[in-house]
Protein backbone atom coordinates (compact mmCIF):
# COMPACT_ATOMS: atom_id res chain seq x y z
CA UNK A 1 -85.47 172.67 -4.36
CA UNK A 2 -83.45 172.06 -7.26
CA UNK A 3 -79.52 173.12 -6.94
CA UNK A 4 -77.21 173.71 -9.73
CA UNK A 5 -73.35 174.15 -9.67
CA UNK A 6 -72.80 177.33 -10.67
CA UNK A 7 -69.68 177.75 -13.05
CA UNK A 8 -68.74 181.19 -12.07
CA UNK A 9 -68.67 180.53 -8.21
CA UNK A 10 -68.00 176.77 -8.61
CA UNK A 11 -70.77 176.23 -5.92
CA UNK A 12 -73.59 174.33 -5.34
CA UNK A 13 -76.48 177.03 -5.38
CA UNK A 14 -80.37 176.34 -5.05
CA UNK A 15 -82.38 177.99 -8.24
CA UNK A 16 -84.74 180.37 -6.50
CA UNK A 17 -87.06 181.69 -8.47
CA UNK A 18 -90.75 183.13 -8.17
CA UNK A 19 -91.74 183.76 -11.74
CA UNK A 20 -91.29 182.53 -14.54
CA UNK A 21 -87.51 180.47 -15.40
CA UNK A 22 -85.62 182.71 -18.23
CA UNK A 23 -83.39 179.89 -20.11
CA UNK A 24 -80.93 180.46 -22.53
CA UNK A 25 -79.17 178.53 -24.75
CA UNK A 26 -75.98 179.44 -26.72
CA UNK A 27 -77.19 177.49 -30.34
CA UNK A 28 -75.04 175.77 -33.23
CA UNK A 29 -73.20 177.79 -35.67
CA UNK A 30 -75.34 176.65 -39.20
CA UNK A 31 -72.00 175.35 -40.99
CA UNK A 32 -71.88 171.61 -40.26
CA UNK A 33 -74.01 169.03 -39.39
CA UNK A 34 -75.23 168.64 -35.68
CA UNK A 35 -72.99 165.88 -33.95
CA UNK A 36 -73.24 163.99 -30.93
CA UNK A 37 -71.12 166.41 -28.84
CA UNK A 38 -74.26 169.08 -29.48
CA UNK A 39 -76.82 166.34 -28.60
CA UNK A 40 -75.30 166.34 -26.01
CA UNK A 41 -76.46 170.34 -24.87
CA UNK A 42 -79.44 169.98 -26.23
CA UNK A 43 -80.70 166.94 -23.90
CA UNK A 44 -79.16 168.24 -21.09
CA UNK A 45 -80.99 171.54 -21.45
CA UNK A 46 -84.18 169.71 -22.71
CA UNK A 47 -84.15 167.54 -19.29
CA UNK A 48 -83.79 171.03 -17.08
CA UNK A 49 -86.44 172.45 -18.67
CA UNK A 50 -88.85 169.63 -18.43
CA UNK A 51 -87.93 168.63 -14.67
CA UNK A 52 -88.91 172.64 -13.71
CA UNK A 53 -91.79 172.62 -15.77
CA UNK A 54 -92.72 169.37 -13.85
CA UNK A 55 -92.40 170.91 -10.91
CA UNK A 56 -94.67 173.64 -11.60
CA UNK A 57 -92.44 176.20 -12.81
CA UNK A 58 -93.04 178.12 -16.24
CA UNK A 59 -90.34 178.46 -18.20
CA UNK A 60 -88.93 180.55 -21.14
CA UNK A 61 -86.00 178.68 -23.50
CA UNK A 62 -84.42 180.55 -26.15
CA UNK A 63 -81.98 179.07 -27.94
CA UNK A 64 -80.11 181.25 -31.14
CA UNK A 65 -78.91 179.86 -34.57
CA UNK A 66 -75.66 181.76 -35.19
CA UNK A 67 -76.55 182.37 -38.92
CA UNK A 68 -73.90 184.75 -39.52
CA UNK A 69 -70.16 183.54 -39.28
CA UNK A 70 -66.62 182.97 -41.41
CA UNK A 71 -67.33 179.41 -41.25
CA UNK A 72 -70.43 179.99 -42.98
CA UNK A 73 -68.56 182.01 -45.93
CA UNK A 74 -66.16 178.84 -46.07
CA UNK A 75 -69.29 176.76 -46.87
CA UNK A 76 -70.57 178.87 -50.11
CA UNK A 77 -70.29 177.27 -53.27
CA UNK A 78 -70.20 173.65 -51.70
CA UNK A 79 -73.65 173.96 -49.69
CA UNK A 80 -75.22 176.94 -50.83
CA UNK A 81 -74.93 179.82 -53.34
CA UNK A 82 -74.41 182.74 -50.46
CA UNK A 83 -74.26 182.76 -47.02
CA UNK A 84 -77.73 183.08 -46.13
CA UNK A 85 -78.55 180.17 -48.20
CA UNK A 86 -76.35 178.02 -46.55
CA UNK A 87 -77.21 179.04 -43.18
CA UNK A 88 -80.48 178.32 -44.14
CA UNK A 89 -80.21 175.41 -45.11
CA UNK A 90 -78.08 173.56 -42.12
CA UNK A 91 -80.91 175.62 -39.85
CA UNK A 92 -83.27 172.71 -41.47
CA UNK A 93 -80.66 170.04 -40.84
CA UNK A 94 -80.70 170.92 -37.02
CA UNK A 95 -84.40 171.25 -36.40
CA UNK A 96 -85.08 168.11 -37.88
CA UNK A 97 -82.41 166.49 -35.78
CA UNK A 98 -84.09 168.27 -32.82
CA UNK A 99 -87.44 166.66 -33.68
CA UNK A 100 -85.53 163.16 -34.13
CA UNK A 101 -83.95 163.40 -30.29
CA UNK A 102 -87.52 164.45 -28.93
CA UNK A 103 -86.34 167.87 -27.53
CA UNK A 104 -89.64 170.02 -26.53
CA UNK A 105 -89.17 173.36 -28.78
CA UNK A 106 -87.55 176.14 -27.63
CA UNK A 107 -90.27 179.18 -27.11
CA UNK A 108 -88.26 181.34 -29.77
CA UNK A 109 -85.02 180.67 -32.02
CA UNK A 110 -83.80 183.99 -32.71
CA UNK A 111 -81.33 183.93 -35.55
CA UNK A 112 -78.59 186.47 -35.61
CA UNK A 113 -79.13 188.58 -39.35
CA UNK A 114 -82.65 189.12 -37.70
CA UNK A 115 -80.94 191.01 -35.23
CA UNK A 116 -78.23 193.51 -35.93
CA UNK A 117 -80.48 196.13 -35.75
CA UNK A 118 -80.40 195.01 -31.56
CA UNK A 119 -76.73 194.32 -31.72
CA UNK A 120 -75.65 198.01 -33.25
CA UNK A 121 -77.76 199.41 -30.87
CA UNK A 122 -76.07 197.55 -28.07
CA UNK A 123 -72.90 198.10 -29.55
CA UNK A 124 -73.19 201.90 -29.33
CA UNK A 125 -74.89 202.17 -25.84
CA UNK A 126 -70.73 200.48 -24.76
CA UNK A 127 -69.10 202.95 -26.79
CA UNK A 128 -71.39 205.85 -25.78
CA UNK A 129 -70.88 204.49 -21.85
CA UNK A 130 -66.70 204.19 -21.97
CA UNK A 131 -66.57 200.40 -22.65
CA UNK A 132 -65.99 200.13 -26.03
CA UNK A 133 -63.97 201.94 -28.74
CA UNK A 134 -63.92 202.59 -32.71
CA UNK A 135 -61.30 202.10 -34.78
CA UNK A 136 -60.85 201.75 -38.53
CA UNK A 137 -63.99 201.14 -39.05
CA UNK A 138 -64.32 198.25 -36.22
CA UNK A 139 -65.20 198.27 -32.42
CA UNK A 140 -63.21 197.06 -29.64
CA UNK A 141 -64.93 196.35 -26.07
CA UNK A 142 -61.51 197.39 -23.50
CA UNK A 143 -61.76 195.11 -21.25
CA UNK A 144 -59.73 197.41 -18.52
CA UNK A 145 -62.84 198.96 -18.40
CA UNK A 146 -64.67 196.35 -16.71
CA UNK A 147 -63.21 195.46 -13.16
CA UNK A 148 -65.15 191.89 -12.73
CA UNK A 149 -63.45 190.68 -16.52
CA UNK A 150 -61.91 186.98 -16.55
CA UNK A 151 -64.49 185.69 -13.22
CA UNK A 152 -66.34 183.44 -15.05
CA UNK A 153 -62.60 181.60 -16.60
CA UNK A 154 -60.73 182.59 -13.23
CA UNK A 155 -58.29 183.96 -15.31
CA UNK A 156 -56.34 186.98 -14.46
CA UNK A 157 -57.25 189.92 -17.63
CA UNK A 158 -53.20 190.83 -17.53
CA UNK A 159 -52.24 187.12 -18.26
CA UNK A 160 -54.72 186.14 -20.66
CA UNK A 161 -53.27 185.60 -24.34
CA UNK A 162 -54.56 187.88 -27.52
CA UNK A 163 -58.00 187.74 -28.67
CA UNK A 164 -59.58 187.44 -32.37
CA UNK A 165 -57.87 187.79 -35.57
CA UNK A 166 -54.26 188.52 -35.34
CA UNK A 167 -54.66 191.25 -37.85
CA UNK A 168 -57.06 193.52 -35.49
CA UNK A 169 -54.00 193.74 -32.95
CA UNK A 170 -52.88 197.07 -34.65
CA UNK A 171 -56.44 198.42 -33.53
CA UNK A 172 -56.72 198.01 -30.53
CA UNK A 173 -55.59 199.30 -27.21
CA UNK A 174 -54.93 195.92 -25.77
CA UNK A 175 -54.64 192.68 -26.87
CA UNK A 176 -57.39 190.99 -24.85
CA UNK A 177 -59.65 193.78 -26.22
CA UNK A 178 -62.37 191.42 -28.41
CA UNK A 179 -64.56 192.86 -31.49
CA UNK A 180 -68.26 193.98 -31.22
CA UNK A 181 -68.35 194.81 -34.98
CA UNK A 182 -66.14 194.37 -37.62
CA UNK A 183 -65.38 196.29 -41.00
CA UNK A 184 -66.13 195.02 -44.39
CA UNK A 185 -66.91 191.50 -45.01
CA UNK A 186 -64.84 188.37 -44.13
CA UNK A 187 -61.34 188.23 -45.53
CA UNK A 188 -59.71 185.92 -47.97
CA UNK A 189 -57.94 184.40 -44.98
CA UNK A 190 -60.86 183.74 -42.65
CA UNK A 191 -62.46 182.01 -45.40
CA UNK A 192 -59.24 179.91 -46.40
CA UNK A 193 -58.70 179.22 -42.79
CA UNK A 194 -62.32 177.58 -42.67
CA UNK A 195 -62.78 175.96 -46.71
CA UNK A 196 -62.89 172.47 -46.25
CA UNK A 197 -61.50 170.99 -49.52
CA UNK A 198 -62.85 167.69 -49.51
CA UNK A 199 -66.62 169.37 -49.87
CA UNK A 200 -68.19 169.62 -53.87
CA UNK A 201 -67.93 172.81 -55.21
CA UNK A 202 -66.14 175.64 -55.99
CA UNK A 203 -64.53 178.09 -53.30
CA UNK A 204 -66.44 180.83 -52.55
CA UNK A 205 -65.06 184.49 -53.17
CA UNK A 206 -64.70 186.19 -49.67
CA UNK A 207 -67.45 188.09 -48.78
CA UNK A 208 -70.47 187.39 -46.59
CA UNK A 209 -73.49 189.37 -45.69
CA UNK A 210 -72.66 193.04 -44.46
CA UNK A 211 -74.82 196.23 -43.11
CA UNK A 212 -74.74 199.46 -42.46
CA UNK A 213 -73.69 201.14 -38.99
CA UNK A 214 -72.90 204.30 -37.43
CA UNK A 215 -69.20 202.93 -37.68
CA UNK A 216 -69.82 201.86 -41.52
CA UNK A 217 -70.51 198.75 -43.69
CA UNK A 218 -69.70 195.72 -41.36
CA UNK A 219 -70.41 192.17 -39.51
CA UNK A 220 -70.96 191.91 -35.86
CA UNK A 221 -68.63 190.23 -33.60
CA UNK A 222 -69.31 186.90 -32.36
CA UNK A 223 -69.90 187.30 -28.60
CA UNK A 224 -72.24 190.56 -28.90
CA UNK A 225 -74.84 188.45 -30.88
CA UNK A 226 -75.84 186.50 -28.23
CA UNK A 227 -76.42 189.11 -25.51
CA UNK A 228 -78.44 191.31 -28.07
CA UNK A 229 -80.81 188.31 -28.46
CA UNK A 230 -80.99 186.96 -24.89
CA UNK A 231 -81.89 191.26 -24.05
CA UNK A 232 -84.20 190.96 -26.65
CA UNK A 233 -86.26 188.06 -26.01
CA UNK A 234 -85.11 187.34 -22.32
CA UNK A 235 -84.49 190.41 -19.76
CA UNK A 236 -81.69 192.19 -19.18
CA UNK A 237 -81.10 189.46 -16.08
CA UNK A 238 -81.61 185.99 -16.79
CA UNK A 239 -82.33 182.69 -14.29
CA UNK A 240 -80.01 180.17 -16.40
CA UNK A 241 -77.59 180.80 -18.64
CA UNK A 242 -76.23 177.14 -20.71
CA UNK A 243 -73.36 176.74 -23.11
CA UNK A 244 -70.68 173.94 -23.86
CA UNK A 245 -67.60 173.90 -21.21
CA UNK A 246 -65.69 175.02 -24.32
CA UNK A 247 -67.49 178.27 -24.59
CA UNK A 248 -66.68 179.47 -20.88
CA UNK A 249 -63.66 181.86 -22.48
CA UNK A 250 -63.75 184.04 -24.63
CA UNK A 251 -67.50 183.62 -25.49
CA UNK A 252 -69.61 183.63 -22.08
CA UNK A 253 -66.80 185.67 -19.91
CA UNK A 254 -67.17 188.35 -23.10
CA UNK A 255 -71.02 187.98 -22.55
CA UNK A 256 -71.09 188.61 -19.12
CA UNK A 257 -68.16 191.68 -19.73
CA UNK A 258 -70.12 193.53 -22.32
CA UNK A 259 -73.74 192.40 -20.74
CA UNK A 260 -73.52 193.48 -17.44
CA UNK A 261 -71.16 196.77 -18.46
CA UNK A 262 -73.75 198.24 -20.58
CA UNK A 263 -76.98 197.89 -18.08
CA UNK A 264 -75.14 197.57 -14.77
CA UNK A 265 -76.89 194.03 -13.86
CA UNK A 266 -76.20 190.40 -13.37
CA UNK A 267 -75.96 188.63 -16.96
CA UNK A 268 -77.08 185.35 -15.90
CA UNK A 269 -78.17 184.74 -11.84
CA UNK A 270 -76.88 180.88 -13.05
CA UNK A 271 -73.95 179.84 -15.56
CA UNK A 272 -74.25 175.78 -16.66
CA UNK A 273 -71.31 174.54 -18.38
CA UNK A 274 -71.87 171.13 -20.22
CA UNK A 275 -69.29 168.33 -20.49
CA UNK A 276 -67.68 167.63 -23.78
CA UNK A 277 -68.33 164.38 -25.81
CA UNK A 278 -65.36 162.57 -26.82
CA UNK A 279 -64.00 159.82 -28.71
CA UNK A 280 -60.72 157.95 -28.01
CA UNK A 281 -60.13 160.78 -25.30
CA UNK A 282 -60.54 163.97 -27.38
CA UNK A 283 -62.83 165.93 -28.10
CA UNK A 284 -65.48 165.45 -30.34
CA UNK A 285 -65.64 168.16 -33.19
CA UNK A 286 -66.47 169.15 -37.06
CA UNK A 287 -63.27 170.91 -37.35
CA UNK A 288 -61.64 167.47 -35.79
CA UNK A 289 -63.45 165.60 -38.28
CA UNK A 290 -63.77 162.30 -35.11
CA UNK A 291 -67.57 163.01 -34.77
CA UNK A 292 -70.94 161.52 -35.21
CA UNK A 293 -73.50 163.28 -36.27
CA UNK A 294 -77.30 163.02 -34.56
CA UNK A 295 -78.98 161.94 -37.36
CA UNK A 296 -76.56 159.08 -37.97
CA UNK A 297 -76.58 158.08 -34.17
CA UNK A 298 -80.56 158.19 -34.05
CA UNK A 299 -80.84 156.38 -37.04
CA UNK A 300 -78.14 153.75 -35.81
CA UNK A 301 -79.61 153.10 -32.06
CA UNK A 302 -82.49 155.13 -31.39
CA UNK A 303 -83.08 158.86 -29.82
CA UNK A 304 -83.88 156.79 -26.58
CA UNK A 305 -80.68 154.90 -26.16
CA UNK A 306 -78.72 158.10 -27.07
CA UNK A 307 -80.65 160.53 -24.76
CA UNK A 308 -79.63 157.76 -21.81
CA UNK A 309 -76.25 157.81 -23.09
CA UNK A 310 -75.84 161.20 -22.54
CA UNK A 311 -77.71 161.87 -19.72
CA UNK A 312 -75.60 158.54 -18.21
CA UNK A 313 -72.86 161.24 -16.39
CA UNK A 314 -72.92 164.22 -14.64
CA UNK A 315 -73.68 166.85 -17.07
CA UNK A 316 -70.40 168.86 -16.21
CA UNK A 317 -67.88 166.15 -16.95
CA UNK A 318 -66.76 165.03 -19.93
CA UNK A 319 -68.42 161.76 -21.38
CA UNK A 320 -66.38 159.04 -23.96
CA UNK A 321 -68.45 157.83 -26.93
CA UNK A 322 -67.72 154.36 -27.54
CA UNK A 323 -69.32 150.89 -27.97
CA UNK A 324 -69.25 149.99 -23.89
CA UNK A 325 -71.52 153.59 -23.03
CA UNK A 326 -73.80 152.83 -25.84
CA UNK A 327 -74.09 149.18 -25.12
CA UNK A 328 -74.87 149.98 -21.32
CA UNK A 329 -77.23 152.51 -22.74
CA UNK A 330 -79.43 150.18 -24.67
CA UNK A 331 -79.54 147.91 -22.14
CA UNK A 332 -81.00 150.63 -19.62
CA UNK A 333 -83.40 151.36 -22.39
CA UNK A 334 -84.57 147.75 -22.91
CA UNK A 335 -85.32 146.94 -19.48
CA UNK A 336 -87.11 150.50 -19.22
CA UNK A 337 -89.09 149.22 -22.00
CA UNK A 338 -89.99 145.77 -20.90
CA UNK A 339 -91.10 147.06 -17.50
CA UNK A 340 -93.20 149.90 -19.08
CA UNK A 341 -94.80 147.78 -21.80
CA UNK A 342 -95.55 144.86 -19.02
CA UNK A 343 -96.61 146.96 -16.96
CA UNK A 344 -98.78 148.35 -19.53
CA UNK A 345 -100.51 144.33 -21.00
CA UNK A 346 -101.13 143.47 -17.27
CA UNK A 347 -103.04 146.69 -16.20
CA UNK A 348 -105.35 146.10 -19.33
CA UNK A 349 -105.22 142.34 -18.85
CA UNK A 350 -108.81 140.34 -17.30
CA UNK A 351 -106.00 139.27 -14.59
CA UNK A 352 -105.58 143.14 -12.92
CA UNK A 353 -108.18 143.12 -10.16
CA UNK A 354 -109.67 145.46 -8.54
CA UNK A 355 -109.23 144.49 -4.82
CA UNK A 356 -105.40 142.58 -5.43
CA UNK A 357 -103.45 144.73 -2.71
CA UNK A 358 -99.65 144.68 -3.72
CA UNK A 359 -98.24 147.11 -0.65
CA UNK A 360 -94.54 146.09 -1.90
CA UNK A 361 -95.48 147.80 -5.59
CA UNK A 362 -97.62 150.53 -4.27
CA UNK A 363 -94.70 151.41 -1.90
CA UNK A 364 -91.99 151.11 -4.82
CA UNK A 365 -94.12 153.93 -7.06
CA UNK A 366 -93.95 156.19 -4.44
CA UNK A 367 -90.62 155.51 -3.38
CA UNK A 368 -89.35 155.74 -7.11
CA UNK A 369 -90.94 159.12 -7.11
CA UNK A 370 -88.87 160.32 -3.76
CA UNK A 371 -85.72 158.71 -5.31
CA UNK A 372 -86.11 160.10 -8.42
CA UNK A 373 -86.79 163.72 -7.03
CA UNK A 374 -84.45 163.88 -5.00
CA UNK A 375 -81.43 163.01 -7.82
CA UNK A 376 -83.08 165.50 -10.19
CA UNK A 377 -82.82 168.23 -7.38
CA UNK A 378 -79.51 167.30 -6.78
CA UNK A 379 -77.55 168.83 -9.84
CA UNK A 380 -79.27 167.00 -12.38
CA UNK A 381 -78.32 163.59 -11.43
CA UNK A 382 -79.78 162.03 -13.85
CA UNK A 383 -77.94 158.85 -13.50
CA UNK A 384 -79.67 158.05 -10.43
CA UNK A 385 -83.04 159.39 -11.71
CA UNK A 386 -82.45 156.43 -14.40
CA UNK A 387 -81.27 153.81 -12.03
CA UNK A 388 -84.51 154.82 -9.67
CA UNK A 389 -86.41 154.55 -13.14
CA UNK A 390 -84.65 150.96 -13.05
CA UNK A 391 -85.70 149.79 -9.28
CA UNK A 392 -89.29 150.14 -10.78
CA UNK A 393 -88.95 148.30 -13.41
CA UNK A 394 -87.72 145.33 -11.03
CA UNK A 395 -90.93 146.12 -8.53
CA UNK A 396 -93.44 145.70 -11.77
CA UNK A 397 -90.98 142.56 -12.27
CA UNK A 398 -91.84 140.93 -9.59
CA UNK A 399 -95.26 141.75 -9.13
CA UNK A 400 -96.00 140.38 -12.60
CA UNK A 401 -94.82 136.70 -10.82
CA UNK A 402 -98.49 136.54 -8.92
CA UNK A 403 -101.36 135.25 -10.26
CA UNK A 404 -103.62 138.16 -10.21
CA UNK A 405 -102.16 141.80 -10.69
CA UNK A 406 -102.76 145.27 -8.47
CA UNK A 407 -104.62 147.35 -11.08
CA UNK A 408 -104.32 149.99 -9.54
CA UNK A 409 -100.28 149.61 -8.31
CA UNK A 410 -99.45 148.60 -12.16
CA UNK A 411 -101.85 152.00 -13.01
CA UNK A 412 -99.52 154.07 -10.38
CA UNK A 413 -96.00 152.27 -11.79
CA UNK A 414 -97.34 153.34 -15.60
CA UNK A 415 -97.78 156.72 -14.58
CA UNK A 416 -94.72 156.92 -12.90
CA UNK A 417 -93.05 155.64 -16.07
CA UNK A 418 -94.71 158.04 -18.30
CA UNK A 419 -94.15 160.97 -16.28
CA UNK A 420 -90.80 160.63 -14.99
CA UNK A 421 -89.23 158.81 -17.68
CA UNK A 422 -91.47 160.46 -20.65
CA UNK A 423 -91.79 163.48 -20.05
CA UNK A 424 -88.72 164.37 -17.85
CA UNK A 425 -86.23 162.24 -19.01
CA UNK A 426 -88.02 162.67 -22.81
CA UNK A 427 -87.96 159.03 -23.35
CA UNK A 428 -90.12 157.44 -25.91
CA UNK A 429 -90.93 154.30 -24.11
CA UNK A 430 -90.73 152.18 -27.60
CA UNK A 431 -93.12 154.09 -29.03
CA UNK A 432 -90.40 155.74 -31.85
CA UNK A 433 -87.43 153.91 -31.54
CA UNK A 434 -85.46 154.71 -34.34
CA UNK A 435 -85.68 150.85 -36.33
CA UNK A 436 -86.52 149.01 -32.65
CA UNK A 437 -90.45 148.73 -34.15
CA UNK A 438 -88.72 147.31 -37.27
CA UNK A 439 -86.70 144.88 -35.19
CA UNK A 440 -89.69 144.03 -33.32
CA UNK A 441 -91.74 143.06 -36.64
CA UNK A 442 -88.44 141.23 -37.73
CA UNK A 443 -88.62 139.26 -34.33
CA UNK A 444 -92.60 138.60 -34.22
CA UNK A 445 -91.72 137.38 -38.01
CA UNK A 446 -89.11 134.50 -36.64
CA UNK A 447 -91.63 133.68 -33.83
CA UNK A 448 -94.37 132.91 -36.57
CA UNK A 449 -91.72 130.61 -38.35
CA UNK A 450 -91.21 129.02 -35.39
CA UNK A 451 -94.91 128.37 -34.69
CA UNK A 452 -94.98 127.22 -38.38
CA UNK A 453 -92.36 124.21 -37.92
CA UNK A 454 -93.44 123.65 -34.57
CA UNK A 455 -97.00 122.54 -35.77
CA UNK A 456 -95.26 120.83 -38.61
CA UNK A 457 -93.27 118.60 -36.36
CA UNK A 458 -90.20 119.99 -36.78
CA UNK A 459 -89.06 120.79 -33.11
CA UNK A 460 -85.43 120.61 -33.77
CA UNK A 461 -85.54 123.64 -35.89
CA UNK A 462 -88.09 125.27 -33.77
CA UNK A 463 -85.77 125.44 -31.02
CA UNK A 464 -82.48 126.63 -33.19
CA UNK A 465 -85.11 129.59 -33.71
CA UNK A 466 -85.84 129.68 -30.22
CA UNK A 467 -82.00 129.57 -29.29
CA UNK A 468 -80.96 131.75 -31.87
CA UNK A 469 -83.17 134.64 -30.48
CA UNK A 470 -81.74 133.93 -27.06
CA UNK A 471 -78.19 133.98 -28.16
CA UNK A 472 -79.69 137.87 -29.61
CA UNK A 473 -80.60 138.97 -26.33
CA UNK A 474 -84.70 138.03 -26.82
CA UNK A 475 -86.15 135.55 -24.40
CA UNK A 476 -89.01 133.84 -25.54
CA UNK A 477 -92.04 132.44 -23.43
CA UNK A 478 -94.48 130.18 -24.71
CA UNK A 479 -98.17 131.76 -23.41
CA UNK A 480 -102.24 130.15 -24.20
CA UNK A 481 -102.11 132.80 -26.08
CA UNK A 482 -98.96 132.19 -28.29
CA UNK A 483 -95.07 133.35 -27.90
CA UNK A 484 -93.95 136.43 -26.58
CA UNK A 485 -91.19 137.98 -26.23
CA UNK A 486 -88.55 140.53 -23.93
CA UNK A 487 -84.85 141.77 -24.57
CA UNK A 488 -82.84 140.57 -22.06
């Protein structure tokens, strides 16, 4: 059974479910580009959803687009004539870099300004119950009024520090108190705060996207958004809730406050916190300006070597970005690779036979399976799922050293490859690598110029070829049937 450390118990607990897996995701906010710290939520919630639907279990991911936002404002006139136009537009930005990292779609990506009707309606079941209060225009959720506030942060409510804008702190009844719906649009200094001046364009005037409420014209707060959606397209109780470990406070321990307040049930049976991506020891971030976006990193090495790279730790601790965990990464991915595709020209090679026994391969697939299982189940260690991945990949090795080659043990190791490495670990296997088919056709193009002196007697070249490849990484064997070649 698959177990999960649970953020707000800190435990190791088994996921038990019957029915169907509700999963949500807390999305991107549309107002930069998607970097490698996101990727990095994405995969990890990509893998968890693919190992339970492996193992039989249907599940449901949502996963929002916060489409409404000061940061957003901030962005109008350099990316987009109004808020909803820029929104819009990074919305396309991140779905194409979902398709690029080969995450399975989420079953619905509900977007925020399709869904204040929800949020005002959850808004004023909490102030109808006691939870939540109006003023000026605005409502504050009082979070005296609900005893289990600051579990999820293990932070005592008394000692934790304002919240929101320091301007609402005349409206409410205590600091901590955080905003379900603001009046008006977004002031001059939110969108100051957020402009970024090196971006084309002219400054936007403040403004935004407003509607109507029973407390007047107004935006909804941040935090309510994302339990009006999860209610909506979820349950009122969820299996797994997943977010970035730098969304645990405010923004999931006000979910969880104004969530279970207003129906009197758990949130989220499970809260996943994912590790932060960083470079030279902080964190990665757009407002940091240190980061890396997806579709630079897929184009540069590949959504296969950056799904290993991120899936290469623990998915609660942090995880640097830098030349030695991408290097190890490709080099995982390359031997993945070689096995598969060797795997895959013996099997349909004259030399697989029918009745050639090899009990040491056989025994490796299924053992592979077990290992790999068994990580998976344990907290997502997919680490060890990959190194297990790896052990194969020695076994088909090995194998390939006899004469004549188990059919159907090199049929069992494919499958094995596919399945646990495709579609759990959403690895390619070489068949989009992101420029490794154009490096490929730039290597096969070498090997025919070094066929072409070779015939024309000029050896000494030939081999400078031949040891320039090598000195690349590619090994090249000489076969009856011409040169191949592997990456090292």
């Amino acid at each position: 059974m698959l177990t999960l450390t649970d953020s707000r118990t800190g435990e190791r607990e088994p996921l038990d479910v019957d029915d169907e897996v509700l999963l949500y995701y807390c999305g991107l906010t549309t107002s930069d580009p998607a970097h490698v710290g996101h990727a990095r939520g994405w995969v990890v919630v990509d893998v968890l959803r693919r190992w339970l639907e492996h193992q039989g279990h249907a599940v449901r991911h949502v996963e929002n687009f916060t489409d409404v936002n000061e940061k957003i404002v901030a962005r109008v006139g350099a990316d987009g004539d109004s808020e909803a136009e820029v929104a819009r537009s990074y919305v396309a930005d991140l779905l194409r870099d979902m398709r690029a990292l080969n995450l399975r779609r989420a079953h619905v990506y509900p977007r925020v300004s399709e869904h204040v009707p929800e949020i005002v309606d959850l808004v004023q079941r909490l102030v109808d119950q006691g939870y939540a209060y109006e003023a000026d225009g605005s409502v504050y959720f009082d979070v005296t009024a609900f005893e289990a506030y600051g579990d999820l942060s293990n932070q005592d409510p008394e000692a934790i520090e304002a919240q929101g804008d320091p301007d609402e702190l005349d409206e409410k009844r205590h600091p901590q108190d955080f905003a379900l719906w603001k009046a008006g649009d977004v002031s001059p200094a939110a969108v100051a705060e957020h402009r970024d001046d090196d971006r084309p364009g002219e400054p936007a005037d403040p403004g935004g996207q407003t509607w109507d409420s029973p407390w007047g014209e107004g935006r909804p707060g941040w935090h309510v958004e994302c339990s009006a959606m999860s209610m909506t397209h979820l349950d009122e109780t969820i299996d797994v809730h997943v977010g970035g470990a730098d969304l645990v406070f405010p923004h999931h321990e006000n979910e969880i406050a104004q969530s279970e307040a207003v129906t009197g049930q758990v949130f989220a049976r499970h809260w996943l916190h994912v590790g932060l991506v960083r470079t030279d020891a902080e964190k990665m971030s757009s407002s940091l300006r240190n980061f890396t976006t997806v579709h630079d990193a897929v184009d540069e090495v590949g959504p296969d070597v950056l799904r290993v790279f991120l899936l290469s730790r623990s998915y609660r601790t942090p995880i640097e970005f830098d030349h030695a965990a991408i290097a190890e990464a490709e080099t995982r991915v390359d031997r993945l690779e070689r096995a598969y595709q060797r795997a895959v020209d013996a099997a349909d090679s004259p030399d697989a036979r029918t009745k050639v026994v090899d009990d040491d391969l056989r025994g490796a697939v299924d053992d592979t399976r077990t290992t790999f299982a068994a990580a998976m189940n344990d907290d997502l260690n997919t680490r060890e799922a990959t190194a297990a991945l790896l052990g194969l990949g020695d076994a088909v090795d090995r194998h390939l050293d006899a004469a004549e080659y188990d059919y159907v043990g090199l049929r069992r190791a494919i499958e094995a490859f596919e399945g646990l490495a495709g579609d759990v670990l959403g690895l390619t296997l070489g068949a989009d690598g992101g420029g490794a088919d154009l490096a490929s056709e730039a290597v096969d193009l070498l090997l025919e110029v070094r066929e072409r002196e070779r015939e024309a007697g000029n050896y000494e070249l030939a081999d400078e070829v031949r040891d320039r490849l090598e000195a690349m990484g590619v090994e090249v064997e000489d076969t009856p049937d011409g040169p191949e070649f592997y990456v090292t």
